[in-house]
C-alpha atoms as a PDB file:
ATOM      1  CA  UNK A   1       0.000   0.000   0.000  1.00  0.00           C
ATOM      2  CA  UNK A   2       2.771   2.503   0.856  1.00  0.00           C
ATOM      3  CA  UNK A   3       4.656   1.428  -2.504  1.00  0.00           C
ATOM      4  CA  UNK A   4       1.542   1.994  -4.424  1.00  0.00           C
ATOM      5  CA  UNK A   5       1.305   5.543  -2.697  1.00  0.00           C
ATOM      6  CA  UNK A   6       4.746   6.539  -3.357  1.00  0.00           C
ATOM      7  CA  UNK A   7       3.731   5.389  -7.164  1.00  0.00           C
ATOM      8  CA  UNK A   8       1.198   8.106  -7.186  1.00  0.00           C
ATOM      9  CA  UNK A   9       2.610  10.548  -5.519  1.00  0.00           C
ATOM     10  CA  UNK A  10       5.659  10.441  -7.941  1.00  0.00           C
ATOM     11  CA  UNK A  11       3.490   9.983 -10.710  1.00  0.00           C
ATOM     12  CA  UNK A  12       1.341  13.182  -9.360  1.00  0.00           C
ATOM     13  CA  UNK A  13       4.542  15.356  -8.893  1.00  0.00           C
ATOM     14  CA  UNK A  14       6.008  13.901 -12.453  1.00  0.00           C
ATOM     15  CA  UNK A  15       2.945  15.232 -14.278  1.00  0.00           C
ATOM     16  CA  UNK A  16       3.111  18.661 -11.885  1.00  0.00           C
ATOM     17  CA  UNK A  17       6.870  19.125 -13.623  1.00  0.00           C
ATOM     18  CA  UNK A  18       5.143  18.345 -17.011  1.00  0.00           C
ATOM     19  CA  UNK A  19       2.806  20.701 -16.846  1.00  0.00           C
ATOM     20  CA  UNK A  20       4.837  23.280 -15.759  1.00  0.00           C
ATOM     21  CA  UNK A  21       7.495  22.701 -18.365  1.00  0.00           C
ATOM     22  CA  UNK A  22       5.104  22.935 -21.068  1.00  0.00           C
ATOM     23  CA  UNK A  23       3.847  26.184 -19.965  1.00  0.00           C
ATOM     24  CA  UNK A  24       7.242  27.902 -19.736  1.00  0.00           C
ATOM     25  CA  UNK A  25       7.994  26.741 -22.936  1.00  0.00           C
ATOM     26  CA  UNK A  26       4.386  28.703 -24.407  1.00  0.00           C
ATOM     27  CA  UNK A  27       4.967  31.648 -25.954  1.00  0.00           C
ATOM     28  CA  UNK A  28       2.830  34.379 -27.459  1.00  0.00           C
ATOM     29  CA  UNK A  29       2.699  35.994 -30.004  1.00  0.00           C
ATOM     30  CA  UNK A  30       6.090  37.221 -31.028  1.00  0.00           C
ATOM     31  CA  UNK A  31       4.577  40.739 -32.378  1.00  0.00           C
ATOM     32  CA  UNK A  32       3.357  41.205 -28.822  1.00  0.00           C
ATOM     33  CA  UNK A  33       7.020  41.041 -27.511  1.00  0.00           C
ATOM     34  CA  UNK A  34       8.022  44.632 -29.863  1.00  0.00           C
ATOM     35  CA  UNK A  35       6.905  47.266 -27.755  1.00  0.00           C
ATOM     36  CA  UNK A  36       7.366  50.907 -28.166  1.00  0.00           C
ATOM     37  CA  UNK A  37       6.559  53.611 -25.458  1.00  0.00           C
ATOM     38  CA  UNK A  38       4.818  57.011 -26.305  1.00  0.00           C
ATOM     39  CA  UNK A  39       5.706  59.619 -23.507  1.00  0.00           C
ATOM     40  CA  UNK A  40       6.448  62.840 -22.923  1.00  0.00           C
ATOM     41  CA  UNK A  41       5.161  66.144 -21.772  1.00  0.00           C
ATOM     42  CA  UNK A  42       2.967  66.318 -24.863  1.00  0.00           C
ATOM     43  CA  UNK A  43       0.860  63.576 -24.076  1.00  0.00           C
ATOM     44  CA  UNK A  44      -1.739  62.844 -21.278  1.00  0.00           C
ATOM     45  CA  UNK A  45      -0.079  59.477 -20.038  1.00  0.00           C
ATOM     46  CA  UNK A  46       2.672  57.082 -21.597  1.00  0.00           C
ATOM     47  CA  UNK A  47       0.772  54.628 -23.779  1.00  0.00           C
ATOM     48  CA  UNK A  48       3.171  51.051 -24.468  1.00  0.00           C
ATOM     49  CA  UNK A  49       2.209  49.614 -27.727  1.00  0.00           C
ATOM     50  CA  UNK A  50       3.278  46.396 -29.269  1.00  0.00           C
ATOM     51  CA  UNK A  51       4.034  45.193 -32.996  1.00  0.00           C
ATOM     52  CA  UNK A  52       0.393  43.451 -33.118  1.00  0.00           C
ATOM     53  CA  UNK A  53      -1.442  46.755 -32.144  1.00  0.00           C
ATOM     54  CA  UNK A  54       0.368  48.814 -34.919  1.00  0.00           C
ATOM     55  CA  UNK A  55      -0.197  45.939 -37.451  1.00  0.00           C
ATOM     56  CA  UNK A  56      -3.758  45.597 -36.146  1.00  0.00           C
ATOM     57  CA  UNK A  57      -4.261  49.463 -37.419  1.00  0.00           C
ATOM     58  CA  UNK A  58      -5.613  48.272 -40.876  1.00  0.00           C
ATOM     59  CA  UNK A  59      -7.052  52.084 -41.269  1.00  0.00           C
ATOM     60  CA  UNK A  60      -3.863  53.561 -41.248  1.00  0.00           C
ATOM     61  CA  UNK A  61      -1.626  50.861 -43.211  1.00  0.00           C
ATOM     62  CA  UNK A  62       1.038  52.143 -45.757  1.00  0.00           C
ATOM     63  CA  UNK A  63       2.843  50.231 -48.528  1.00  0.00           C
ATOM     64  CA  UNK A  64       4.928  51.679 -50.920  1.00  0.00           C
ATOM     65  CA  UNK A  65       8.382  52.044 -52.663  1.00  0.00           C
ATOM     66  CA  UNK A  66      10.106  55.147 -50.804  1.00  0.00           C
ATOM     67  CA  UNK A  67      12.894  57.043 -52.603  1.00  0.00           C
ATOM     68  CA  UNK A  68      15.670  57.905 -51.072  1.00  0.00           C
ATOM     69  CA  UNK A  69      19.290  60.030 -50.823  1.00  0.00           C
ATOM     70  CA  UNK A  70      21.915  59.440 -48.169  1.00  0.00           C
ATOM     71  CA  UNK A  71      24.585  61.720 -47.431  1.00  0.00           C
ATOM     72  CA  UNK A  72      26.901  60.309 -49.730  1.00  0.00           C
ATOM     73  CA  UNK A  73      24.158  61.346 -52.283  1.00  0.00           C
ATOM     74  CA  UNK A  74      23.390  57.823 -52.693  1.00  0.00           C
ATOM     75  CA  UNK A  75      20.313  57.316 -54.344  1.00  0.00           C
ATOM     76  CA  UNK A  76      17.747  54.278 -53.636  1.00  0.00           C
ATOM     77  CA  UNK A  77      14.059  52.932 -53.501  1.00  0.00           C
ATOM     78  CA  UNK A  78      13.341  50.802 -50.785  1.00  0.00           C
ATOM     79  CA  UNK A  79       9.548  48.927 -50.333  1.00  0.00           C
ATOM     80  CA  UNK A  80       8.305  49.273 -47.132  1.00  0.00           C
ATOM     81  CA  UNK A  81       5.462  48.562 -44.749  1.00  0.00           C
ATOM     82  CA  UNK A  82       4.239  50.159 -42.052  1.00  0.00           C
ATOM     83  CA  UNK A  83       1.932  52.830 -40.372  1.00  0.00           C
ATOM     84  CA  UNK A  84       1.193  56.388 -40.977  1.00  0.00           C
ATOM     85  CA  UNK A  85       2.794  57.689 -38.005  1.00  0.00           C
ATOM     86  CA  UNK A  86       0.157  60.518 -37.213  1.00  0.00           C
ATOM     87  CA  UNK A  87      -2.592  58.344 -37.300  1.00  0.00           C
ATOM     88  CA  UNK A  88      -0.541  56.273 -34.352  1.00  0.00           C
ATOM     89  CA  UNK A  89       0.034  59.813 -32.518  1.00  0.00           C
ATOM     90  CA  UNK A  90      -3.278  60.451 -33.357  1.00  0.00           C
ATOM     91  CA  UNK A  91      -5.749  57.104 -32.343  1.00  0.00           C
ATOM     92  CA  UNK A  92      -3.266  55.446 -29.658  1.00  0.00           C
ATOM     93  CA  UNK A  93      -1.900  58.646 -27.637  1.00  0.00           C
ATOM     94  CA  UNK A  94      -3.721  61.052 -25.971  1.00  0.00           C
ATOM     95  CA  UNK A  95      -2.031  64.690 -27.617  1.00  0.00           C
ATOM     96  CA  UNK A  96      -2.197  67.256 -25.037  1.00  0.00           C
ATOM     97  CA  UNK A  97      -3.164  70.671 -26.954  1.00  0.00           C
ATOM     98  CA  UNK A  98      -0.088  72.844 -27.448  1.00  0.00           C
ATOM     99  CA  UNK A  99       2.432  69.854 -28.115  1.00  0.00           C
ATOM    100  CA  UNK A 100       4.678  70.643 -30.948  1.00  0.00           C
ATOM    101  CA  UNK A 101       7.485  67.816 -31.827  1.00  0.00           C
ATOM    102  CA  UNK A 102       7.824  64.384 -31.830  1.00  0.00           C
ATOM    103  CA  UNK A 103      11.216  62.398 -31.359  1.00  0.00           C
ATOM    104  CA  UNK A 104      11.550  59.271 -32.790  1.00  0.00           C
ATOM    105  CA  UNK A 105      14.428  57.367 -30.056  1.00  0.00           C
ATOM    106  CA  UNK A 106      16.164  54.206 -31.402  1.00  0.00           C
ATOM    107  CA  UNK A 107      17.315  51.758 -28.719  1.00  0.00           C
ATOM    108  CA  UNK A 108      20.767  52.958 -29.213  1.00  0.00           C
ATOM    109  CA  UNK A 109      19.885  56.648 -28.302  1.00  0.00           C
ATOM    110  CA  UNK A 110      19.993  57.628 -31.727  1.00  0.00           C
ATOM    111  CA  UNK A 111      17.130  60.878 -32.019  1.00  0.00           C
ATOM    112  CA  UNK A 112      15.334  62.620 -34.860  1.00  0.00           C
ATOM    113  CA  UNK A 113      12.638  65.128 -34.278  1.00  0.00           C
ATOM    114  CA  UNK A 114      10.141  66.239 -36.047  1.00  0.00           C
ATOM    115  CA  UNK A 115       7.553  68.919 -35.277  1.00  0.00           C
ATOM    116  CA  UNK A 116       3.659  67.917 -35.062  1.00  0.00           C
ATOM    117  CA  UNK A 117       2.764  69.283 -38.661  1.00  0.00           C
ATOM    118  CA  UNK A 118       6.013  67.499 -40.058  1.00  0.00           C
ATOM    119  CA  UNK A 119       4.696  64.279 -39.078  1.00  0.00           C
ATOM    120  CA  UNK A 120       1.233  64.816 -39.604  1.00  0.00           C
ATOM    121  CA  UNK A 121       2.150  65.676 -43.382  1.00  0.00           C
ATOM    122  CA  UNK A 122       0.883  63.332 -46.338  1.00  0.00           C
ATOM    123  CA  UNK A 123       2.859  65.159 -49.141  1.00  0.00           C
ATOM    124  CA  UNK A 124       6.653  64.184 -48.743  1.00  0.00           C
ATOM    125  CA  UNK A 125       8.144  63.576 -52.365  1.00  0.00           C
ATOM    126  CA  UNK A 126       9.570  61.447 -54.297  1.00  0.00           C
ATOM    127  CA  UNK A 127      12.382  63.979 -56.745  1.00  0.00           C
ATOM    128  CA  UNK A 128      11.989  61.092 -59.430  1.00  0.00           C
ATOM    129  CA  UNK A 129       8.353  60.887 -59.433  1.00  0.00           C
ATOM    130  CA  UNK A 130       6.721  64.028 -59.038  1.00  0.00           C
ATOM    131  CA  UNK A 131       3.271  63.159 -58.820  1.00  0.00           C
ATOM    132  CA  UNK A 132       4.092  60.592 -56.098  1.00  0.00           C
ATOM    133  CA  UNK A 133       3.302  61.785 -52.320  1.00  0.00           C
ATOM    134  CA  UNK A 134       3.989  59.538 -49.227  1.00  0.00           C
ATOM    135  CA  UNK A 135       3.504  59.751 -45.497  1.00  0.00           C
ATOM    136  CA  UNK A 136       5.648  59.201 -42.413  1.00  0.00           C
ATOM    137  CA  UNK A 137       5.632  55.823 -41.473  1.00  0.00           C
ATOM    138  CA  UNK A 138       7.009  53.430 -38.577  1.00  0.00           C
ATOM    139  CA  UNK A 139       7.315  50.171 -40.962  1.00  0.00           C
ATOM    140  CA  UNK A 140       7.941  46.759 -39.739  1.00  0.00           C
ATOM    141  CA  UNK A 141       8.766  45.105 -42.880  1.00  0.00           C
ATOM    142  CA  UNK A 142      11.068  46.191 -45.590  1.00  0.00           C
ATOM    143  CA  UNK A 143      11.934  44.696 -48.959  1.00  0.00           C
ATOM    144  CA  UNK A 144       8.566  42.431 -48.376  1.00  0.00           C
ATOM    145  CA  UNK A 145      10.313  40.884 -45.170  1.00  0.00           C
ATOM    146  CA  UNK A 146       9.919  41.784 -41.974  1.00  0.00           C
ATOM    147  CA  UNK A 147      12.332  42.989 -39.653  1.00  0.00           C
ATOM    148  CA  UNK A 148      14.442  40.607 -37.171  1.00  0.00           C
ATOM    149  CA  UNK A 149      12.706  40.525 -34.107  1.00  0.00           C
ATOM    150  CA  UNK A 150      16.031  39.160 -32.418  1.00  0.00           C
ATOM    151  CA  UNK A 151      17.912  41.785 -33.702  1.00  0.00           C
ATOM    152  CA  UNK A 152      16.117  44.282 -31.909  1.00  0.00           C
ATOM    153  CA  UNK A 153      13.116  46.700 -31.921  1.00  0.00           C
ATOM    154  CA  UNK A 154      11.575  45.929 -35.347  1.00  0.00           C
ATOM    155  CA  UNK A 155      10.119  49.308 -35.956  1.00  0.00           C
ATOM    156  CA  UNK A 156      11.374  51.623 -38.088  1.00  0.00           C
ATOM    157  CA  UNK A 157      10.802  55.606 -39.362  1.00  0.00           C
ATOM    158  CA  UNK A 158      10.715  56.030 -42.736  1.00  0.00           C
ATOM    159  CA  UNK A 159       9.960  59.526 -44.851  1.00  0.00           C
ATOM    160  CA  UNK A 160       9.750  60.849 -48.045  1.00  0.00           C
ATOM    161  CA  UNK A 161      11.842  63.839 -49.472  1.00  0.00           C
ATOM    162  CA  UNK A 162      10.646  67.733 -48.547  1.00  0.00           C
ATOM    163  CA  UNK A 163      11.821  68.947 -51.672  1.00  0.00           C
ATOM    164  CA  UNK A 164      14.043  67.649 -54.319  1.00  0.00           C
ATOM    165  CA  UNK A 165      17.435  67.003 -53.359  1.00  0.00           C
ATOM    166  CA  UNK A 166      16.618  66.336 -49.960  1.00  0.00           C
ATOM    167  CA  UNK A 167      18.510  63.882 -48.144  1.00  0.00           C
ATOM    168  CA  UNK A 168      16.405  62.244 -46.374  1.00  0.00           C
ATOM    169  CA  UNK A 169      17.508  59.038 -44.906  1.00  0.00           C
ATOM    170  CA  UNK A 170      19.716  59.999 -42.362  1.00  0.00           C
ATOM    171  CA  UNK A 171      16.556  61.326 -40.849  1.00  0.00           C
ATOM    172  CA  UNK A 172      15.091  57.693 -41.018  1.00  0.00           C
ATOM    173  CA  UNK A 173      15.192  56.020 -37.249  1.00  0.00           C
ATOM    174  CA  UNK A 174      15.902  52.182 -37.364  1.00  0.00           C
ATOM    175  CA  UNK A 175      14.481  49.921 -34.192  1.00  0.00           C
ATOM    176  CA  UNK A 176      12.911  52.686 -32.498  1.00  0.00           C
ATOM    177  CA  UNK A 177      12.359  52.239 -28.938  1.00  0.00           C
ATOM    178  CA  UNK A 178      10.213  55.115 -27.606  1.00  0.00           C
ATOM    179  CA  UNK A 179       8.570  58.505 -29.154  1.00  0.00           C
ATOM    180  CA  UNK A 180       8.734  61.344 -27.258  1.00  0.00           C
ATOM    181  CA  UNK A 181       6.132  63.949 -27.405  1.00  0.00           C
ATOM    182  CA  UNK A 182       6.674  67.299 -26.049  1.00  0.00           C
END
């Protein structure tokens, strides 16, 4: 009787173990891993959003081949997809009135701002293609792939030209980590 009890309870505690193991080895979503953090002064409270809720923004989605000049006056088109990045501002963050520029904060520290109107434009160029007009987006997929969710934040900035000439990737922000609204 004592054996078979010893049976059970080792059989009880094996399947405890099992259990347990197999949970700790469940994971979510991957997309709801990303996060990035809107704070600042210009908004009512910081708002964390993941991957999944910027993907899930179907409204606002943006897909396109952006054209762009680096400071070596390279010139390239890249496809990306993403976000218009007002419309995040816009439906996910509560703007107080009076805020005026955005910064877009990689995880390295690397900053670009932009003031409110800049990144609520729909009319950034393309020099090669006049009648062409893009947004500012955060894009999680470039090239038709998306970005390496080991490698780091997977969100990135992207913007078209202001006028022709303009170089305008430098300005881009790669795995952004936080936007700061003041």
């Amino acid at each position: 009787m004592i054996i078979r009890q010893k049976r059970w309870a080792l059989l009880l505690l094996l399947a405890a173990l099992l259990i347990v193991a197999g949970c700790a080895g469940e994971k979510g979503d991957p997309a709801d891993a990303a996060t990035i953090t809107i704070e600042g002064d210009g908004v009512e409270s910081a708002v964390q959003l993941t991957l999944g809720d910027l993907k899930a923004m179907k409204d606002a989605l943006v897909e396109d081949d952006y054209f762009s000049i680096n400071t070596y006056g390279t010139e390239a088109y890249y496809h990306f997809k993403g976000v218009w990045a007002w419309a995040v501002l816009e439906q996910k963050a509560s703007l107080k009135e009076g805020a005026k520029e955005v910064s877009f904060v990689a995880e390295d520290g690397y900053t670009v701002t932009y003031t409110l109107e800049e990144v609520q434009r729909d009319d950034y160029i393309d020099q090669q293609d006049p009648q062409k007009k893009y947004k500012m987006i955060l894009a999680w997929e470039e090239e038709h792939e998306p970005y390496d969710l080991d490698e780091g934040s997977p969100i990135r900035l992207v913007n078209g030209q202001t006028e022709p000439g303009d170089v305008n990737k430098p300005r881009w922000v790669s795995r952004i980590e936080k936007i700061v609204v003041k």
